[in-house]
Protein backbone atom coordinates (compact mmCIF):
# COMPACT_ATOMS: atom_id res chain seq x y z
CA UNK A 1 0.00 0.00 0.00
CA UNK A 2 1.25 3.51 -0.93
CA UNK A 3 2.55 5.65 1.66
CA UNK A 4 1.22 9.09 1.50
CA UNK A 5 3.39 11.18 -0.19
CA UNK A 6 5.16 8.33 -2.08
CA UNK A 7 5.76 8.45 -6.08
CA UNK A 8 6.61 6.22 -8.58
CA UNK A 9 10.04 7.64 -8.65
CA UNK A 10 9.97 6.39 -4.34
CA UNK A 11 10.62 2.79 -5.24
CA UNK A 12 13.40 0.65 -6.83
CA UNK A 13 13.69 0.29 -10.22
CA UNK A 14 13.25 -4.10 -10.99
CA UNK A 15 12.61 -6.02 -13.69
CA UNK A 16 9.05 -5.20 -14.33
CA UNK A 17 9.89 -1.62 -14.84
CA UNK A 18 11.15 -2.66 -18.48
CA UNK A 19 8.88 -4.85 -20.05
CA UNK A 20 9.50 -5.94 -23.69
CA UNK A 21 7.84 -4.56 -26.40
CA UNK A 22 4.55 -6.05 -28.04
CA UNK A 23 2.11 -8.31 -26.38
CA UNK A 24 3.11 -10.92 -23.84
CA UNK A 25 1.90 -13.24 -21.82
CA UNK A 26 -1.19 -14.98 -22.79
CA UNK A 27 -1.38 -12.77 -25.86
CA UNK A 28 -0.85 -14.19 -29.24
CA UNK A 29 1.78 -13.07 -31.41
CA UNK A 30 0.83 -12.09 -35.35
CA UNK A 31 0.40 -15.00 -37.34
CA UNK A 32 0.97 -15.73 -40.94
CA UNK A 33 -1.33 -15.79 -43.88
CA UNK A 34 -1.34 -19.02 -44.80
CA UNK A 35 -2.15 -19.59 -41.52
CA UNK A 36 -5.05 -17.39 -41.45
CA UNK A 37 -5.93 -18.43 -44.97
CA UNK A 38 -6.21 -22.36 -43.99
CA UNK A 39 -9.84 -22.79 -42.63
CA UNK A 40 -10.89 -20.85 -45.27
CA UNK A 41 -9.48 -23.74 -47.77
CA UNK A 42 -10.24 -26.79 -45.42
CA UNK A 43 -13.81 -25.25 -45.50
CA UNK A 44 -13.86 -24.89 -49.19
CA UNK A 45 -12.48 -28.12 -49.56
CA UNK A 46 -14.86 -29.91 -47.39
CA UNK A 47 -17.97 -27.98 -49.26
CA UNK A 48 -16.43 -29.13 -52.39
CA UNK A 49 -15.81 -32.80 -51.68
CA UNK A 50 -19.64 -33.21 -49.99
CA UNK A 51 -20.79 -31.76 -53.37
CA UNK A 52 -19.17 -34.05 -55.19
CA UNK A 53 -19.95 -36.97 -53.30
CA UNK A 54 -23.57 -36.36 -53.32
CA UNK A 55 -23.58 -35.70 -56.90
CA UNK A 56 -21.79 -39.27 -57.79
CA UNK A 57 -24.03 -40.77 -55.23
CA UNK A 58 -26.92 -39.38 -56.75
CA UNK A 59 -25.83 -39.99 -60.87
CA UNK A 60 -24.73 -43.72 -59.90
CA UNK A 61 -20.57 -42.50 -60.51
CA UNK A 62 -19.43 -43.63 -57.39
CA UNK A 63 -19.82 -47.19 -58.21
CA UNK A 64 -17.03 -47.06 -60.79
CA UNK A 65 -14.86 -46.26 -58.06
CA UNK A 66 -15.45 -49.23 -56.02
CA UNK A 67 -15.40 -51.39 -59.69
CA UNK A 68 -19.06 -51.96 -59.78
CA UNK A 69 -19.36 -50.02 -62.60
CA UNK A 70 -17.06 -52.14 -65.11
CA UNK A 71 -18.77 -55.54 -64.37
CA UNK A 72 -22.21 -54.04 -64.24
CA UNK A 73 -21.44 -52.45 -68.06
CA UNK A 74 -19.46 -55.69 -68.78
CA UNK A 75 -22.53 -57.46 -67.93
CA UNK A 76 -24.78 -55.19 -69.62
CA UNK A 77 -22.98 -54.65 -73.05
CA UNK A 78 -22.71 -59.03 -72.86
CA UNK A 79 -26.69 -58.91 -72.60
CA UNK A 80 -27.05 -56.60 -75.01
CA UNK A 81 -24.67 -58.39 -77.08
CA UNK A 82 -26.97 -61.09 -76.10
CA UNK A 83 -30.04 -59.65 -76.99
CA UNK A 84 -28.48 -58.65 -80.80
CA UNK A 85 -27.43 -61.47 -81.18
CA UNK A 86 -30.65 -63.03 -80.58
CA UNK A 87 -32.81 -60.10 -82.44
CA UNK A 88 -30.27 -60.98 -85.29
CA UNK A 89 -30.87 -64.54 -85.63
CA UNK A 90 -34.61 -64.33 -84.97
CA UNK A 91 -34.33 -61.87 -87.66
CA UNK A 92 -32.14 -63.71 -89.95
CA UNK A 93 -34.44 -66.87 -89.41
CA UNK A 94 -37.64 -65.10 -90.47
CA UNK A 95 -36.14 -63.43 -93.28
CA UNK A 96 -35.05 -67.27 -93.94
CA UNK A 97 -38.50 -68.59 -93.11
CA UNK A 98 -40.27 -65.96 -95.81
CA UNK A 99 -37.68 -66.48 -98.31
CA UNK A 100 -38.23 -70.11 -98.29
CA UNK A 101 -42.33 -69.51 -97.82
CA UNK A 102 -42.36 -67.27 -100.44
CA UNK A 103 -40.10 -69.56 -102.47
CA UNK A 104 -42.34 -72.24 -102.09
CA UNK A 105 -45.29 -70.42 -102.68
CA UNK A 106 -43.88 -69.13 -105.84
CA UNK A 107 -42.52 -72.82 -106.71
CA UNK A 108 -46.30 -74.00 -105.73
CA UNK A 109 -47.81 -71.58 -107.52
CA UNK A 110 -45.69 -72.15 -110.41
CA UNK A 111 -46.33 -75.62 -110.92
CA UNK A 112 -49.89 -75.20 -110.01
CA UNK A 113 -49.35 -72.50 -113.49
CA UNK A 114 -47.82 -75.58 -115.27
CA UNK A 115 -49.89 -78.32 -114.32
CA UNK A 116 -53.30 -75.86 -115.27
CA UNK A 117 -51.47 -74.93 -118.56
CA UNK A 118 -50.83 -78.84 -119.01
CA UNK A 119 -54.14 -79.95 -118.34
CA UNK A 120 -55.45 -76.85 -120.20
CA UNK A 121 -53.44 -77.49 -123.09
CA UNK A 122 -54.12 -81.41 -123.20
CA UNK A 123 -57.94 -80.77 -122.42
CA UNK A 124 -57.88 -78.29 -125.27
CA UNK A 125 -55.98 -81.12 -127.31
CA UNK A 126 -58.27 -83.70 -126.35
CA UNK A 127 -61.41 -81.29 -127.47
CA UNK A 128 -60.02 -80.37 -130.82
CA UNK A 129 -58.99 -84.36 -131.50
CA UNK A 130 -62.40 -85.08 -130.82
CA UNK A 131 -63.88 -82.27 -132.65
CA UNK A 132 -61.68 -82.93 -135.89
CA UNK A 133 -62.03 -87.53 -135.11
CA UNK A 134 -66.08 -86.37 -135.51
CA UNK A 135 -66.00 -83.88 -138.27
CA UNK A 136 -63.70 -86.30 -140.42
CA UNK A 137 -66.17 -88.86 -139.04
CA UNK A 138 -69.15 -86.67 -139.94
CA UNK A 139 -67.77 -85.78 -142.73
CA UNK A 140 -66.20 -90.04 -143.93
CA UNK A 141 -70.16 -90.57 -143.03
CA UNK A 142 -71.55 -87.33 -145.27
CA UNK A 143 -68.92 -88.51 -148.24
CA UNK A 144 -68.89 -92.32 -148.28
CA UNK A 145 -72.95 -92.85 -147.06
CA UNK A 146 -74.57 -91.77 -150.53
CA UNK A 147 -78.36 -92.64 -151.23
CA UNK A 148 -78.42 -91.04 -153.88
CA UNK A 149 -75.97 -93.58 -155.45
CA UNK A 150 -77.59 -96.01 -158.14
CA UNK A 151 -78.52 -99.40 -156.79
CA UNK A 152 -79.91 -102.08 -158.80
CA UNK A 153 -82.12 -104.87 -157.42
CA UNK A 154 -81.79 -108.16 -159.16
CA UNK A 155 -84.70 -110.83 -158.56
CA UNK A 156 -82.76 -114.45 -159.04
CA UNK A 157 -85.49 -115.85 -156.57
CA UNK A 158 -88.11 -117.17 -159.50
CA UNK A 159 -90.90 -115.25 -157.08
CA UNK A 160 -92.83 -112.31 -158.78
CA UNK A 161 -91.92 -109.32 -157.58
CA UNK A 162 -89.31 -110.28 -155.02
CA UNK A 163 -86.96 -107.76 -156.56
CA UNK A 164 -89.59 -104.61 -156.83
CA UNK A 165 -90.64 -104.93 -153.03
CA UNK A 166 -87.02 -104.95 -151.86
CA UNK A 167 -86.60 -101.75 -153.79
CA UNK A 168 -89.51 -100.14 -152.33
CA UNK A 169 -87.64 -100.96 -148.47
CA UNK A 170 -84.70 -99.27 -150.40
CA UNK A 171 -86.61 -96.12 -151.45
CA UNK A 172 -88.47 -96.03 -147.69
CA UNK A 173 -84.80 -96.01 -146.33
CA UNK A 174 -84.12 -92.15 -148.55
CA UNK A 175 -82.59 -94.34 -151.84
CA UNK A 176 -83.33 -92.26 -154.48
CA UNK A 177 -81.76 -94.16 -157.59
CA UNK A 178 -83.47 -97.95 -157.24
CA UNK A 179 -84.56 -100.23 -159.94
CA UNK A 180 -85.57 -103.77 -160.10
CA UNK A 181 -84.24 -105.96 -162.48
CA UNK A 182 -84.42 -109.61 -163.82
CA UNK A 183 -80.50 -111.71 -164.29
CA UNK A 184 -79.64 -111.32 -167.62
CA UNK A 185 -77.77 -114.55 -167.97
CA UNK A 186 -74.29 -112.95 -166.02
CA UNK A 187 -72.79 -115.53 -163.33
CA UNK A 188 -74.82 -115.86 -160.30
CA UNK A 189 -73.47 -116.49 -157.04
CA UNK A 190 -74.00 -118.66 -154.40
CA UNK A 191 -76.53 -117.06 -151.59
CA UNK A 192 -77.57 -113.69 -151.82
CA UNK A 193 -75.50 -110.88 -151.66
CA UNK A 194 -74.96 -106.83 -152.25
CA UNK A 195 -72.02 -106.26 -154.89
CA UNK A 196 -69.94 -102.78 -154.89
CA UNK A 197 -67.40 -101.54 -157.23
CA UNK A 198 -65.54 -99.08 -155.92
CA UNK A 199 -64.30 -98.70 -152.83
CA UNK A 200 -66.18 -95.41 -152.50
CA UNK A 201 -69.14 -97.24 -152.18
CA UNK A 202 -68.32 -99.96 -149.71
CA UNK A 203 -70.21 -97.95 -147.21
CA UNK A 204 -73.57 -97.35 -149.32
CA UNK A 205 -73.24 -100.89 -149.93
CA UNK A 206 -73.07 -102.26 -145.91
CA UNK A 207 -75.81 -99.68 -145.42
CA UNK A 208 -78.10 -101.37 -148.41
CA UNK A 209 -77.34 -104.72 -146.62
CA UNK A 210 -78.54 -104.04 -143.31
CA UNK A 211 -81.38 -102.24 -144.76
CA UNK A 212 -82.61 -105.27 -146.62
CA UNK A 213 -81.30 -107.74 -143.73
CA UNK A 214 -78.15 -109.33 -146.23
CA UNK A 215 -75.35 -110.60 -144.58
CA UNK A 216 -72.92 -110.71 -147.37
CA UNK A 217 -71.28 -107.24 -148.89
CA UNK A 218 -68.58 -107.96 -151.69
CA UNK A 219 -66.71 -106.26 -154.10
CA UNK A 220 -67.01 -107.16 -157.69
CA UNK A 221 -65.51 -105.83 -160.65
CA UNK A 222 -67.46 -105.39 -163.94
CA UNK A 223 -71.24 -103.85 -162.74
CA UNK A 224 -72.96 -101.88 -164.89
CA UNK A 225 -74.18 -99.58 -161.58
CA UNK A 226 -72.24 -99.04 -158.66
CA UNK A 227 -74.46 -101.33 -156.02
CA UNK A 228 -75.75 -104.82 -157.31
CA UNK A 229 -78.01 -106.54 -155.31
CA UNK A 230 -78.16 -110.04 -156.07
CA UNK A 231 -81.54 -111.85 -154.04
CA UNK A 232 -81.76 -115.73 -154.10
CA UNK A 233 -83.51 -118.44 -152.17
C-alpha cells in the first residue's frame, strides 16, 4: 500500500519496470497468412468434396470407383450383345422362313401354273382331237354314205316281184336311184349278196345290206351300176 506522499520515482527500479515490447503473456503473437488463410481452404475443400460426393451418389458415378461399374457395363454390353445377337438370328431366321415360304409359294404356284397350262393345253388337245375324229367322221359318213348312189335290185329268186318290193324298203330307207331288175344270164353267185365296185361305195353298200337284212357285202368288178343286189332263195 502507498505511503502518502510516495511516487513512482519512491521505489526501486526491478525487472518489471522494463517490459519488452509487443504483447506478452497470454497474448498471441501475429500469425501468418497461410495460416489465417487455412480454414478458409479446409472449409472450401470440405464444401467441395460433400458436393461431389452427393452428386456421384446421386448420378450412380461412385460405383465405378469401387469397380461396380465395369462388371455391371461388362454385364450389360454381354446382354445386349446377347439380346443382338438373338434379335439378329430371330431376324435372320424369319427373313429365312419368308424367303423359303415365299419360295415355295412361288414354286407352288408355279407348278400349279404348269400343271393348269398342261391340263389346259391337253384338255384343249383332247377337245379339238375329238372335234376334228367327228367332223372327219361326220364328214367319212356325209362322203362315203350316198343314197343317192344307183342301186340295182336283181330278182334271181323265181318269185314275182321279189326284186320290186325290196326296192320299195330301199326307197323307204331315202334311196333315191333304185330299180328292179331280172338276171340277164351274167354268173350268179351262191346265196344272196350286195355287190360294190368301188371302194367309195363300200359304205352305201353295208348300209343297203342291213337295210334289206343281207349278210354278205362284196366287191365285184365289172357292174354296170355301182351297187348290185343279187336276191336268191
Amino acid at each position: 500500500m502507498a505511503r502518502k506522499g510516495e511516487t513512482y520515482d519512491s521505489y526501486q527500479r526491478d525487472a518489471f519496470d522494463n517490459p519488452p515490447r509487443g504483447p506478452v503473456g497470454v497474448h498471441r503473437g501475429p500469425r501468418s497468412v497461410g495460416a489465417r488463410v487455412r480454414p478458409f481452404v479446409i472449409v472450401v475443400l470440405v464444401a467441395a468434396l460433400c458436393g461431389f460426393g452427393a452428386w456421384a451418389w446421386m448420378s450412380g458415378e461412385y460405383k465405378a470407383f469401387f469397380g461396380i461399374s465395369s462388371s455391371s457395363s461388362t454385364s450389360e454390353t454381354a446382354s445386349s450383345n446377347d439380346s443382338g445377337s438373338d434379335s439378329t438370328k430371330d431376324s435372320t431366321t424369319d427373313s429365312t422362313t419368308s424367303d423359303s415360304t415365299d419360295s415355295k409359294k412361288s414354286d407352288q404356284s408355279s407348278d400349279s401354273s404348269d400343271s393348269s397350262n398342261s391340263s389346259n393345253q391337253s384338255t384343249d388337245g383332247t377337245d379339238q382331237s375329238s372335234q376334228a375324229n367327228d367332223q372327219a367322221g361326220n364328214a367319212q359318213d356325209t362322203a362315203v354314205v350316198n343314197k343317192a348312189t344307183q342301186v340295182r335290185v336283181i330278182n334271181a329268186t323265181g318269185v314275182t316281184g321279189y326284186a320290186g318290193q325290196k326296192a320299195d324298203v330301199l326307197q323307204t330307207a331315202g334311196y333315191t336311184s333304185v330299180e328292179a331288175s331280172n338276171p340277164t344270164g351274167s354268173t350268179l353267185p351262191a346265196t344272196t349278196v350286195v355287190w360294190y365296185q368301188n371302194e367309195a361305195d363300200k359304205a352305201t353298200a353295208e348300209d343297203v345290206a342291213s337295210t334289206l337284212g343281207i349278210a354278205t357285202v362284196e366287191q365285184a368288178q365289172g357292174l354296170d351300176v355301182p351297187i348290185t343286189v343279187v336276191l336268191l332263195n
